[in-house]
PDB file of N, CA and C in Angstrom:
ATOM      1  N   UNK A   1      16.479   9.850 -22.646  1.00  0.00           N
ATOM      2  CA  UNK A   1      15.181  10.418 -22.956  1.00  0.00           C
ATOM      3  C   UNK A   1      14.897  10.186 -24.443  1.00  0.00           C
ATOM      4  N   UNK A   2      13.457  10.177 -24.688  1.00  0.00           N
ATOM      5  CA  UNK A   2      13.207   9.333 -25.803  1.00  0.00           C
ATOM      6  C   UNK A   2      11.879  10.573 -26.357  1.00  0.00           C
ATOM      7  N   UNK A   3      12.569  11.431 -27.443  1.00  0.00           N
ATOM      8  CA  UNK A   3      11.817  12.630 -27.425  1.00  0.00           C
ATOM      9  C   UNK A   3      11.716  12.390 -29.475  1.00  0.00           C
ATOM     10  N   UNK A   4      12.007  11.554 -29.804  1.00  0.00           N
ATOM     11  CA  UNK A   4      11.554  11.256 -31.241  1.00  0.00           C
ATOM     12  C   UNK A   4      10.280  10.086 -31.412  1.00  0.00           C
ATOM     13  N   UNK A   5       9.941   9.506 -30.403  1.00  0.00           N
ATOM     14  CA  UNK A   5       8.462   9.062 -30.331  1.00  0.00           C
ATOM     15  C   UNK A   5       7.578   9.570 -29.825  1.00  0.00           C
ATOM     16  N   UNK A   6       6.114   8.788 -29.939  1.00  0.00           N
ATOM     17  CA  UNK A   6       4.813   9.503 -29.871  1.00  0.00           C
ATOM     18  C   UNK A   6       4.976   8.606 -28.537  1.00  0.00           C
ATOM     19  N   UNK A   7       3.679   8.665 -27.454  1.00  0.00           N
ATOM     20  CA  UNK A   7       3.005   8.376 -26.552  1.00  0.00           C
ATOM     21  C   UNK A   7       1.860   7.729 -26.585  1.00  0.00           C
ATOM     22  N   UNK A   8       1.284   7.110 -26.583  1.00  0.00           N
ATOM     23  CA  UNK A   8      -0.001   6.626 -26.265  1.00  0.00           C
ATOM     24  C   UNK A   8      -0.823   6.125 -24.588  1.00  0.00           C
ATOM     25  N   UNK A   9      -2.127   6.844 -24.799  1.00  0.00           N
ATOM     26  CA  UNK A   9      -2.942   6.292 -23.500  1.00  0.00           C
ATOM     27  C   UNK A   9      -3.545   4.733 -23.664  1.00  0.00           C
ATOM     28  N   UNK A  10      -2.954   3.878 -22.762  1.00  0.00           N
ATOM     29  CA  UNK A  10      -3.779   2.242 -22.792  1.00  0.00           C
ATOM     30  C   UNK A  10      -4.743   2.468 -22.916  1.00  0.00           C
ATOM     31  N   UNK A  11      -5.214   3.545 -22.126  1.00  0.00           N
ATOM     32  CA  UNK A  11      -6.983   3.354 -22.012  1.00  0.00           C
ATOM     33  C   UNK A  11      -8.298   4.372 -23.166  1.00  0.00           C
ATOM     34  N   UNK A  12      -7.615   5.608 -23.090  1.00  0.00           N
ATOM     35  CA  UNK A  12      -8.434   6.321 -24.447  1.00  0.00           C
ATOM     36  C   UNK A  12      -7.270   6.520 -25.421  1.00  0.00           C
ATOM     37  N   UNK A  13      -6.242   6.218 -25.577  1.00  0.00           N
ATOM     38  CA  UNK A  13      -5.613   6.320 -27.182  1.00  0.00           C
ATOM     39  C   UNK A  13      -5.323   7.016 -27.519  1.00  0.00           C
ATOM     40  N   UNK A  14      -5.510   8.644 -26.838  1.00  0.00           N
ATOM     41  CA  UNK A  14      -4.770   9.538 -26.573  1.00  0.00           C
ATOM     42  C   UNK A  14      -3.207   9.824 -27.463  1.00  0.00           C
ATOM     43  N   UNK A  15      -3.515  10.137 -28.400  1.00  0.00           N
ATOM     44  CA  UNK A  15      -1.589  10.213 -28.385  1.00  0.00           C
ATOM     45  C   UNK A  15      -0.745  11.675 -27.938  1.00  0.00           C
ATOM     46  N   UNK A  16      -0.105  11.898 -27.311  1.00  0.00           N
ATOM     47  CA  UNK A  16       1.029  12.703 -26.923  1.00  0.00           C
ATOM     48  C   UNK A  16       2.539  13.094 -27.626  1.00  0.00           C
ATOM     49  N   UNK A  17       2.500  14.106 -28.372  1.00  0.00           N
ATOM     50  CA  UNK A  17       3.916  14.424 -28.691  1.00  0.00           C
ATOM     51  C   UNK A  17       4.997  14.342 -27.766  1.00  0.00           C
ATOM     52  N   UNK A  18       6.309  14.192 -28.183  1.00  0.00           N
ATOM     53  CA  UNK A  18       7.324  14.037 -27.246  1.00  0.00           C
ATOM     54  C   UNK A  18       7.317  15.411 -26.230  1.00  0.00           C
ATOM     55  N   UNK A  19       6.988  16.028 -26.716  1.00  0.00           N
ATOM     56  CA  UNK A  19       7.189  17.484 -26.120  1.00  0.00           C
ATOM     57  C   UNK A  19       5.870  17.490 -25.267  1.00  0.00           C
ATOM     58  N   UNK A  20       4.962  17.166 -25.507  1.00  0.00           N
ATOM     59  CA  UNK A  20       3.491  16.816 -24.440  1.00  0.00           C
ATOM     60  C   UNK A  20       4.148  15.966 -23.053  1.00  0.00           C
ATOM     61  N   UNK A  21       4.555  15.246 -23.706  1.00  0.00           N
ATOM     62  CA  UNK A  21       5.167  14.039 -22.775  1.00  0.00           C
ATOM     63  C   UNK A  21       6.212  14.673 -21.706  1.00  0.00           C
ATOM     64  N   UNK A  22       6.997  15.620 -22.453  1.00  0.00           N
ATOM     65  CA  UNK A  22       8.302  15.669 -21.292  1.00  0.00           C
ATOM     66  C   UNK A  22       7.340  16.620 -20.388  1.00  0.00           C
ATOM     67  N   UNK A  23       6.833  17.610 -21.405  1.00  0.00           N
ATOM     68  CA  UNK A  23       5.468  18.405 -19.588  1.00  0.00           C
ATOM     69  C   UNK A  23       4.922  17.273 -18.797  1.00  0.00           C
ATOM     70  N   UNK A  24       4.384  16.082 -19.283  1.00  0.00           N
ATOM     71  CA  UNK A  24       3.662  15.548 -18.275  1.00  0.00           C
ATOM     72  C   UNK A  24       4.545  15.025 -17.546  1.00  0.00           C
ATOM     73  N   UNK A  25       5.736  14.532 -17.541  1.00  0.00           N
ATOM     74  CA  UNK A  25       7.009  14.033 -17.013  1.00  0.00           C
ATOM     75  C   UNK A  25       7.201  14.790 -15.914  1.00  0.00           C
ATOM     76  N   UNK A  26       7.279  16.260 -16.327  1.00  0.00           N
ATOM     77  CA  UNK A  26       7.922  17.223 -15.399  1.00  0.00           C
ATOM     78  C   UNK A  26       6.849  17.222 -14.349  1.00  0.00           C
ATOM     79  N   UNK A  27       5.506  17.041 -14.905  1.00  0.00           N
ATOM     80  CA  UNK A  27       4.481  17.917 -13.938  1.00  0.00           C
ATOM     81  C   UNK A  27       4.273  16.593 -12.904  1.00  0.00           C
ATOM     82  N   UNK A  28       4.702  15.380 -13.354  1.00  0.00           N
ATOM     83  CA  UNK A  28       4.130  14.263 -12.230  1.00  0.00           C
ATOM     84  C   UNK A  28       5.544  14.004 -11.572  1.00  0.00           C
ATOM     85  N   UNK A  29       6.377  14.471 -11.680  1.00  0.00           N
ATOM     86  CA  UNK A  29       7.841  14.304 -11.087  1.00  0.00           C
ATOM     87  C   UNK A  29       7.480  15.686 -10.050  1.00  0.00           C
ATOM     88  N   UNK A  30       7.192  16.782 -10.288  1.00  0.00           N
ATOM     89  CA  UNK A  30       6.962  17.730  -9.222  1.00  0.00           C
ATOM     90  C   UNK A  30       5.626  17.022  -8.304  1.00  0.00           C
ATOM     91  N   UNK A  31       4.966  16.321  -8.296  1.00  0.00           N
ATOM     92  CA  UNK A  31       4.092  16.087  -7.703  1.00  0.00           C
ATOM     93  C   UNK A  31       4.382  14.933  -7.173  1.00  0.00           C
ATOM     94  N   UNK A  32       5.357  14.270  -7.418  1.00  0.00           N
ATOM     95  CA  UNK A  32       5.387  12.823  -6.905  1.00  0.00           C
ATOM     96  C   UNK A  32       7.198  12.975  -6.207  1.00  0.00           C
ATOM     97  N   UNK A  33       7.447  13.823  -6.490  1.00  0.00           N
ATOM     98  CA  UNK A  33       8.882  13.761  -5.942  1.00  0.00           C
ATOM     99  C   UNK A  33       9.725  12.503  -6.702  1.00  0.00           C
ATOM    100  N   UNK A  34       9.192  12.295  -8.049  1.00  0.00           N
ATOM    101  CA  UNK A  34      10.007  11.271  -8.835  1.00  0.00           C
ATOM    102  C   UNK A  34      11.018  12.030  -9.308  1.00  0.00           C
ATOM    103  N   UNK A  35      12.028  11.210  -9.737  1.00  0.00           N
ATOM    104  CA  UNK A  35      13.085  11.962 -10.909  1.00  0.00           C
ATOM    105  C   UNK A  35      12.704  11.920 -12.060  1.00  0.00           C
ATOM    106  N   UNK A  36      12.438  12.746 -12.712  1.00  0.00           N
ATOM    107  CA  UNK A  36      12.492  13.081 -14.394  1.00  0.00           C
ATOM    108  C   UNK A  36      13.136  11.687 -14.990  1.00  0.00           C
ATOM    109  N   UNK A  37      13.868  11.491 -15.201  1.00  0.00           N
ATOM    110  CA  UNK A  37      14.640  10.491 -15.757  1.00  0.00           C
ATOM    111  C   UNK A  37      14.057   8.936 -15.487  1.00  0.00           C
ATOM    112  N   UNK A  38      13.432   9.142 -13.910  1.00  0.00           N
ATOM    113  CA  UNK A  38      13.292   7.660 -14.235  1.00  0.00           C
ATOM    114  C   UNK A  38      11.466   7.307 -14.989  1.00  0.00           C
ATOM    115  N   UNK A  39      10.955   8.588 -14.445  1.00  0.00           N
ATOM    116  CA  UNK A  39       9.564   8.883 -15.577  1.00  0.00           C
ATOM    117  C   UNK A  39       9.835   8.365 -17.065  1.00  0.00           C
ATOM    118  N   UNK A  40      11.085   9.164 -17.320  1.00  0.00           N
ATOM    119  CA  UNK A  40      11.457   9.018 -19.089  1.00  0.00           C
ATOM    120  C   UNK A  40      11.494   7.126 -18.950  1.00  0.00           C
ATOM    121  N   UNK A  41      12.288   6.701 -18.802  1.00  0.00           N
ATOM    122  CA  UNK A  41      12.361   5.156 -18.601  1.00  0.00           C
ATOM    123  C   UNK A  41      11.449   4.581 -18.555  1.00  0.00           C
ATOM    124  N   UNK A  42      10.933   4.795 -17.698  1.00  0.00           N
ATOM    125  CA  UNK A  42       9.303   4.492 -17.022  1.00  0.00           C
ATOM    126  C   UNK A  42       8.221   4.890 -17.939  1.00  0.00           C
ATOM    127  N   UNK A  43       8.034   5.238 -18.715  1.00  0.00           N
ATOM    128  CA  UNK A  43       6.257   5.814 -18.880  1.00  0.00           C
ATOM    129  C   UNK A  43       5.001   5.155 -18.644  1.00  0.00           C
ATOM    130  N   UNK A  44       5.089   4.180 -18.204  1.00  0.00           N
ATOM    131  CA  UNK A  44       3.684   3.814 -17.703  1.00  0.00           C
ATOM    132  C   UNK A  44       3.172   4.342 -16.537  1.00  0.00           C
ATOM    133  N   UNK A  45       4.561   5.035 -15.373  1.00  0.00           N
ATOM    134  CA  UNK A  45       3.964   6.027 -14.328  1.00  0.00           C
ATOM    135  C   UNK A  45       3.450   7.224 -14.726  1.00  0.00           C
ATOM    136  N   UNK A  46       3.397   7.193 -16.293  1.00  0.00           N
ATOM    137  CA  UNK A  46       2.945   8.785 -16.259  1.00  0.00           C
ATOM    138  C   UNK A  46       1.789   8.476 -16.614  1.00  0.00           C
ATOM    139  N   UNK A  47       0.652   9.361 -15.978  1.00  0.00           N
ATOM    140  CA  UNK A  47      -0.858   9.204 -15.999  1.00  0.00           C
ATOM    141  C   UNK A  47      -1.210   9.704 -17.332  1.00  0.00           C
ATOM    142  N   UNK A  48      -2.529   9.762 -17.938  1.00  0.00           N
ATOM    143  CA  UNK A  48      -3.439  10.162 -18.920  1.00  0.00           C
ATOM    144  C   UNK A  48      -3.864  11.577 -18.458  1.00  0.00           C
ATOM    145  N   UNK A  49      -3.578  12.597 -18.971  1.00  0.00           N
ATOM    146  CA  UNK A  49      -4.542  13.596 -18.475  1.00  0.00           C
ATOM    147  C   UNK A  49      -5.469  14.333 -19.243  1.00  0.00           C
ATOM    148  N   UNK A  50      -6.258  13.163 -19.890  1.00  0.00           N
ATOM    149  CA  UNK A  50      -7.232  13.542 -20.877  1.00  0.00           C
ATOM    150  C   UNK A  50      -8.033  13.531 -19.713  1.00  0.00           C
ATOM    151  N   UNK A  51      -9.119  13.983 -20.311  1.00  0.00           N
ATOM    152  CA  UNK A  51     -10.357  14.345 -19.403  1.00  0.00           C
ATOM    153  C   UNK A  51     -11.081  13.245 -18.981  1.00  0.00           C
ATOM    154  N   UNK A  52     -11.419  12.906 -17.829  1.00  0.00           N
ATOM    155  CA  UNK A  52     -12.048  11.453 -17.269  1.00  0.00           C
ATOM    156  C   UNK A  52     -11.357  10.041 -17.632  1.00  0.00           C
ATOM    157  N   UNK A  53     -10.159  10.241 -18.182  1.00  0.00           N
ATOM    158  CA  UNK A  53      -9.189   9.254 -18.403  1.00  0.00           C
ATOM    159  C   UNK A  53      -8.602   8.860 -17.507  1.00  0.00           C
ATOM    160  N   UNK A  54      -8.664   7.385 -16.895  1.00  0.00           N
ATOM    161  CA  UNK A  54      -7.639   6.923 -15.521  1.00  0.00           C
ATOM    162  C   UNK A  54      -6.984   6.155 -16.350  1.00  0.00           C
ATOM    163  N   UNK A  55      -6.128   6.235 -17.003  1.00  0.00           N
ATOM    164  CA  UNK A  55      -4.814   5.409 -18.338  1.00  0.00           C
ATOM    165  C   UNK A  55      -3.892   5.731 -17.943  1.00  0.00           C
ATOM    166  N   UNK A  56      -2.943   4.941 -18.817  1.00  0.00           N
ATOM    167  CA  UNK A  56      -1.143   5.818 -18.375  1.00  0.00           C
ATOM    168  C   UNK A  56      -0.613   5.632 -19.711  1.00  0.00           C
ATOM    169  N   UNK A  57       0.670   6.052 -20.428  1.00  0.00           N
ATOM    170  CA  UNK A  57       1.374   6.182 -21.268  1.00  0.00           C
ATOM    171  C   UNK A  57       2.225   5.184 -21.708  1.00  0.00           C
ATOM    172  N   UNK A  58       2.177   4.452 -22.999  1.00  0.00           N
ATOM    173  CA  UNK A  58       3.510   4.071 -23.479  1.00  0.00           C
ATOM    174  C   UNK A  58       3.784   4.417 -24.418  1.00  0.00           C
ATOM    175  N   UNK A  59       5.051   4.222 -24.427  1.00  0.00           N
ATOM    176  CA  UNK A  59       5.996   4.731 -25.689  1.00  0.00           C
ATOM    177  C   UNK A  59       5.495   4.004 -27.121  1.00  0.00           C
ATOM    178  N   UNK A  60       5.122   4.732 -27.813  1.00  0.00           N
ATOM    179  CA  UNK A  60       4.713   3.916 -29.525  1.00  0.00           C
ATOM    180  C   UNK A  60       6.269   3.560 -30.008  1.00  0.00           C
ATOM    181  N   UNK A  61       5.857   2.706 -31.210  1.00  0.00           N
ATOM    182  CA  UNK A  61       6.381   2.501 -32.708  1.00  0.00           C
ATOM    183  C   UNK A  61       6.562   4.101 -33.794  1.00  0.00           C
ATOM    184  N   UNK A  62       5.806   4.995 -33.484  1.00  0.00           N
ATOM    185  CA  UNK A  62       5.499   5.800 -34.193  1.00  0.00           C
ATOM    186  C   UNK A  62       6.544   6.897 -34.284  1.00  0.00           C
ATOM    187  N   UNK A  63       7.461   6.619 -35.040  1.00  0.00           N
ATOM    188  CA  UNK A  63       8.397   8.360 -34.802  1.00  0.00           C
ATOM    189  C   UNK A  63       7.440   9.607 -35.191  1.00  0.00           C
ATOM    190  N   UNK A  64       8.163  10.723 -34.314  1.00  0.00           N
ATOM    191  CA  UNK A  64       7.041  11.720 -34.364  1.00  0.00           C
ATOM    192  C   UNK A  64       7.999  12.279 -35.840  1.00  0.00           C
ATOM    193  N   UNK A  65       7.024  13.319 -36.531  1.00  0.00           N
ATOM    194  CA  UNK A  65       7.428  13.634 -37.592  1.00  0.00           C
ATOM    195  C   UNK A  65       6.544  15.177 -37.146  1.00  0.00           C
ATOM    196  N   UNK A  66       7.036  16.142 -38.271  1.00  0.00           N
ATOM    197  CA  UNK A  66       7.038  17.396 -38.154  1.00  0.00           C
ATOM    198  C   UNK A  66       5.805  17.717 -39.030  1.00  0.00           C
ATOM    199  N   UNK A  67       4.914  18.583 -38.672  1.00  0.00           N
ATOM    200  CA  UNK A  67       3.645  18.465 -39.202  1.00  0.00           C
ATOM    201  C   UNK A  67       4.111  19.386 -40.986  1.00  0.00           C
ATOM    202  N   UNK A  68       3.418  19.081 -41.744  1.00  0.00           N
ATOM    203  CA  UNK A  68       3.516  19.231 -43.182  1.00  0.00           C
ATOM    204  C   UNK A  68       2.758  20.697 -43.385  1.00  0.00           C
TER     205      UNK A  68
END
């Protein structure tokens, strides 16, 4: 699991903290009967759940850093 990067939506740009991310992980693994783990691997199965967003997630370049 990869919880020191950001997230991004392909489609609105969306970015997601790691900690955004592992909820959406959890919440589409309860709904899809996926494993957690292979979501983490995977993030392009995890959807966008910005509002009217049909996107999915990849993992950035961006380490997350702790707000100032």
């Amino acid at each position: 699991m990869h919880l020191e990067f950001w997230y991004r939506c392909t489609k609105c740009g969306y970015m997601y903290t790691p900690q955004q991310f592992q909820a959406l992980a959890q919440l589409q693994a309860s709904h899809t009967g996926e494993k957690e783990a292979d979501l983490f691997a995977a993030p392009e199965r995890v959807p966008c759940r910005n509002r009217g967003c049909a996107g999915f997630l990849v993992r950035t370049e961006s380490q997350y850093k702790e707000a100032r």
